[in-house]
C-alpha atoms as a PDB file:
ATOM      1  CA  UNK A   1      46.680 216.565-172.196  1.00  0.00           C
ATOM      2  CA  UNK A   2      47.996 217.837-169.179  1.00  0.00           C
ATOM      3  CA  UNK A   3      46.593 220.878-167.595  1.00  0.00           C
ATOM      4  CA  UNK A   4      48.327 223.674-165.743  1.00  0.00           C
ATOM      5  CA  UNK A   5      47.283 223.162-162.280  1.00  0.00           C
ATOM      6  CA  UNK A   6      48.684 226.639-161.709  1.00  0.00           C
ATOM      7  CA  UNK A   7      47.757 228.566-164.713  1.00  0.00           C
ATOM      8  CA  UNK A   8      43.925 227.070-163.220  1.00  0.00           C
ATOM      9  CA  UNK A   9      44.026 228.658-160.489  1.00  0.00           C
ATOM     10  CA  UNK A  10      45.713 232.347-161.376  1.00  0.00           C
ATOM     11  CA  UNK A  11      42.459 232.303-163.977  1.00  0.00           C
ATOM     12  CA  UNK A  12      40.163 231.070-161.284  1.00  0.00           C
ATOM     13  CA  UNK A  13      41.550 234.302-159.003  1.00  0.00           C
ATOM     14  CA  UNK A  14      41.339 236.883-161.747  1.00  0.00           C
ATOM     15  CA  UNK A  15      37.609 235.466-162.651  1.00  0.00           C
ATOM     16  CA  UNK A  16      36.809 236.091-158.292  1.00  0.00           C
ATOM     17  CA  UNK A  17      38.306 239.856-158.751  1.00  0.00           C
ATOM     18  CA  UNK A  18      36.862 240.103-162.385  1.00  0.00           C
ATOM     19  CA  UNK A  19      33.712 239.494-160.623  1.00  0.00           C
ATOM     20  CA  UNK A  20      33.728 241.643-157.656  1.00  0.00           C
ATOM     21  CA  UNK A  21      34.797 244.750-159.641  1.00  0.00           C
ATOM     22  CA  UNK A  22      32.279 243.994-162.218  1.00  0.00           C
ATOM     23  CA  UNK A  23      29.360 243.865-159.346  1.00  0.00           C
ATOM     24  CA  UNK A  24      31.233 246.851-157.597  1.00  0.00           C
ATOM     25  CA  UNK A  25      30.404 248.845-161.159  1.00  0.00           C
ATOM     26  CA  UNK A  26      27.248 247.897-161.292  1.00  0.00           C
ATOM     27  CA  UNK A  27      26.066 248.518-157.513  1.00  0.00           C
ATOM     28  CA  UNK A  28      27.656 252.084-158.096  1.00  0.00           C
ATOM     29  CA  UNK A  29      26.048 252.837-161.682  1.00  0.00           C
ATOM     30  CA  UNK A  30      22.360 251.584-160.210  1.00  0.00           C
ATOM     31  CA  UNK A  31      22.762 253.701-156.830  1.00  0.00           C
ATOM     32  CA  UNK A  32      20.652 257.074-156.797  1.00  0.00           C
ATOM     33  CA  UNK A  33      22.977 259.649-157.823  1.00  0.00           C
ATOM     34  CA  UNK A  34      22.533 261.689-154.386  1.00  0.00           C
ATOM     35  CA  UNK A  35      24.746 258.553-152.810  1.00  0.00           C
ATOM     36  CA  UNK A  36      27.605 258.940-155.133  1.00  0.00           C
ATOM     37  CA  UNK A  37      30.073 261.406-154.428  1.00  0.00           C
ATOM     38  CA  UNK A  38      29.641 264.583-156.842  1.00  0.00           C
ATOM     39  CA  UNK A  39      32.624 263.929-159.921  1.00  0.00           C
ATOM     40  CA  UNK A  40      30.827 265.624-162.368  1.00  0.00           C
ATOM     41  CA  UNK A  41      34.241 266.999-163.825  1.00  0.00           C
ATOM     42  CA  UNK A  42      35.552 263.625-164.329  1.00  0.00           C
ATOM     43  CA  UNK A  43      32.256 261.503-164.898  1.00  0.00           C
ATOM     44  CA  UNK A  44      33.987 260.624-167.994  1.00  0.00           C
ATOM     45  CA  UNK A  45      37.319 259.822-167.457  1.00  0.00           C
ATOM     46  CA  UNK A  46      35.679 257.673-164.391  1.00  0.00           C
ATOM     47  CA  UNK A  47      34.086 255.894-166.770  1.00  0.00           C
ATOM     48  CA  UNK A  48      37.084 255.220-168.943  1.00  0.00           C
ATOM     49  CA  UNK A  49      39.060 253.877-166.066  1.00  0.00           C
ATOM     50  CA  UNK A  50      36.594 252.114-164.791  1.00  0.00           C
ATOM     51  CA  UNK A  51      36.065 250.034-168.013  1.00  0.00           C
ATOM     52  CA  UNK A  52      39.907 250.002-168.594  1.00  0.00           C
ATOM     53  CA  UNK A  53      39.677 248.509-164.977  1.00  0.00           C
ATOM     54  CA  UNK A  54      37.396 245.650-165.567  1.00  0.00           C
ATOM     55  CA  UNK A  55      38.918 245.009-168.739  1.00  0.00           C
ATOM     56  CA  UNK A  56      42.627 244.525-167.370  1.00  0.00           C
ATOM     57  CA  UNK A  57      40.816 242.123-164.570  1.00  0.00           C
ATOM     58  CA  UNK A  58      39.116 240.437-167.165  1.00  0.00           C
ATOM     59  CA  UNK A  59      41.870 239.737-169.355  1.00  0.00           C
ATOM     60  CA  UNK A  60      43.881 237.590-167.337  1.00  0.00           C
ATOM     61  CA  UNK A  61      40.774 235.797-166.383  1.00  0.00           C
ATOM     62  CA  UNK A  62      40.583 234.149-170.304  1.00  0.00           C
ATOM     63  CA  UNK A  63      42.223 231.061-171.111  1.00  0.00           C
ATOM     64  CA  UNK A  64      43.150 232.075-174.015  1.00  0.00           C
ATOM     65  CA  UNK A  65      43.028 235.961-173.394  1.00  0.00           C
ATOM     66  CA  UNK A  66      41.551 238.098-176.446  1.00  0.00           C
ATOM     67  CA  UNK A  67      40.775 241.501-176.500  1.00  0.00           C
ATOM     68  CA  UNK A  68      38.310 241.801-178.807  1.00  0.00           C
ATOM     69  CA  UNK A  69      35.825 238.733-177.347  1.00  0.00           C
ATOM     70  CA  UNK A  70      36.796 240.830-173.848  1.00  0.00           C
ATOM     71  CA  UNK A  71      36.035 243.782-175.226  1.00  0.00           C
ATOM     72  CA  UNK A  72      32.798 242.854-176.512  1.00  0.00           C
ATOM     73  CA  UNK A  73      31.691 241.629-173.457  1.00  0.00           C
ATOM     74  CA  UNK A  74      32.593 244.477-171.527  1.00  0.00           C
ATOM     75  CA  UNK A  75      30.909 246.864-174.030  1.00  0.00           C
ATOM     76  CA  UNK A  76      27.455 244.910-174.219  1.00  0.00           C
ATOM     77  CA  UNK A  77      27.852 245.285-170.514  1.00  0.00           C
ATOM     78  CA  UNK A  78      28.157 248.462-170.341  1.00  0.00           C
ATOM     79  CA  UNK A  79      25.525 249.216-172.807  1.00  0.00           C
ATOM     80  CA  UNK A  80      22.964 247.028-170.138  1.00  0.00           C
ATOM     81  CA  UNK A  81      23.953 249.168-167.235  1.00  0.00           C
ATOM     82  CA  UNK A  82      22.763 252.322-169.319  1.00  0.00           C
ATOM     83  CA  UNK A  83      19.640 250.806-170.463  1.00  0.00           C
ATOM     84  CA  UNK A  84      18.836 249.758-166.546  1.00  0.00           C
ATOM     85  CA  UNK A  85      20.007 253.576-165.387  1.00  0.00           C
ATOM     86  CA  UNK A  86      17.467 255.105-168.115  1.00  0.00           C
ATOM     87  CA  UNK A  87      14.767 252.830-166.774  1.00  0.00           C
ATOM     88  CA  UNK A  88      15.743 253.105-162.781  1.00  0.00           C
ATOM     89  CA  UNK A  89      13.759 256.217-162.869  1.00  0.00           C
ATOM     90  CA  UNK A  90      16.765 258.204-160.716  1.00  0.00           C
ATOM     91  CA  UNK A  91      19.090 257.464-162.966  1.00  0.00           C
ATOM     92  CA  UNK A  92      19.913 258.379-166.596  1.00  0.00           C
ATOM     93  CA  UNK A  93      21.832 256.375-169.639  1.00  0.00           C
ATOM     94  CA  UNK A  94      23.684 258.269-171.544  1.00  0.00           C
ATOM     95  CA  UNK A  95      25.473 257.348-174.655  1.00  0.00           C
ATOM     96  CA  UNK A  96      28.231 259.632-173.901  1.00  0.00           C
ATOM     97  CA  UNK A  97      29.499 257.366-170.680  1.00  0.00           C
ATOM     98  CA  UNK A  98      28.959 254.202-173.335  1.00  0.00           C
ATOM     99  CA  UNK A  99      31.159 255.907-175.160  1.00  0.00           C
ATOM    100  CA  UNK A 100      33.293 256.726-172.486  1.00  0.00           C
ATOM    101  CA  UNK A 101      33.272 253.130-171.861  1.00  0.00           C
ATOM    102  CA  UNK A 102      34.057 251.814-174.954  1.00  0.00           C
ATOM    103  CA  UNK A 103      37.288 254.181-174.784  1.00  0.00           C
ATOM    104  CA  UNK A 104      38.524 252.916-171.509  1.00  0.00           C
ATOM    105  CA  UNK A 105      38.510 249.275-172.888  1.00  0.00           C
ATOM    106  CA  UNK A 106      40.378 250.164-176.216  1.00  0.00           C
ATOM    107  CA  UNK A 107      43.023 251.609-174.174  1.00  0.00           C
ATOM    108  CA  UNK A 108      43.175 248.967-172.186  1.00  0.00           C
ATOM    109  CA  UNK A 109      43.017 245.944-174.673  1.00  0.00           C
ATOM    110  CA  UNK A 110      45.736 247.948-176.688  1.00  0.00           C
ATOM    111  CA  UNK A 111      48.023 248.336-173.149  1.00  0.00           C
ATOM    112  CA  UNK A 112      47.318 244.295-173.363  1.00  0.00           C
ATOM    113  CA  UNK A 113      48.367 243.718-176.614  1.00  0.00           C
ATOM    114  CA  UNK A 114      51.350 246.042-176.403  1.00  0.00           C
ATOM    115  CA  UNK A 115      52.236 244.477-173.177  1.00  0.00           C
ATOM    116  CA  UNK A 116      52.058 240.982-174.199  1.00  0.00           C
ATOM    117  CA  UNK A 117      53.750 241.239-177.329  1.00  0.00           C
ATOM    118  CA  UNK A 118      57.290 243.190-175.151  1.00  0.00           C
ATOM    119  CA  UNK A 119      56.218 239.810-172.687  1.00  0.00           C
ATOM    120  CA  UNK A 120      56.333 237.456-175.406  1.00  0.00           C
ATOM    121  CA  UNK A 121      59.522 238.939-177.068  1.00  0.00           C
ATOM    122  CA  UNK A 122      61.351 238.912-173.582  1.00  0.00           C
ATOM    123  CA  UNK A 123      60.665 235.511-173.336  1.00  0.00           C
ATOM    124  CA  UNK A 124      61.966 234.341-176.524  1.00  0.00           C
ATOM    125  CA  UNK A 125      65.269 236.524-175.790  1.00  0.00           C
ATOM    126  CA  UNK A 126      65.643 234.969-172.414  1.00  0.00           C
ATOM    127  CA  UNK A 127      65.078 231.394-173.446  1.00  0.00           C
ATOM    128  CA  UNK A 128      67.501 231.571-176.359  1.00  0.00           C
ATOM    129  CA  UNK A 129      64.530 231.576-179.224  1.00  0.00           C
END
């Protein structure tokens, strides 16, 4: 079976920038809060996009993209970065931003799926299918 050289190496990218925003989140959920800049407003829509973020990197990333093993993922991650806030000691978890979370990759995986799907129908339309 041959292998998309291409399709390789578009995955191998995504995984790179998957992985630097995914660090990026973590550095700034760890950080005391006095380094942050104060977005107490829109500490939950931050968190939303944030997660929407990181799951729209991810995505791509997949060979065989799914939203709900990306999803899950992203969520369990999540869920660690409160548990290590709570036990920082300057830091607090918070269900609420979990929650937050978990919103910002529903969004996202259903912006996928939506996506995709007006992709995949372009594609047949173009090709004649």
């Amino acid at each position: 079976m041959l292998k998309d050289r291409a399709a390789e190496h578009r995955q191998f990218y995504w995984r790179l920038v998957f992985a630097a925003a995914a660090l990026g989140t973590a550095w700034l959920s760890l950080v005391p809060v006095t380094v942050l800049p104060d977005v107490s407003v829109w500490d939950k829509l931050s968190h939303a996009l944030t997660y929407a973020t990181l799951m729209l990197l991810l995505l791509p990333s997949m060979a065989m993209p799914r939203t709900s093993v990306a999803g899950s993922w992203l969520m369990l991650y999540g869920v660690v970065i409160e548990f290590a806030q709570a036990a920082s000691g300057f830091r607090t978890g918070d269900w609420r931003d979990a929650l937050a979370n978990l919103c910002g990759i529903l969004v996202a995986g259903l912006l996928w799926r939506v996506f995709s799907a007006l992709r995949s129908k372009t594609l047949r339309v173009d090709t004649g299918n």
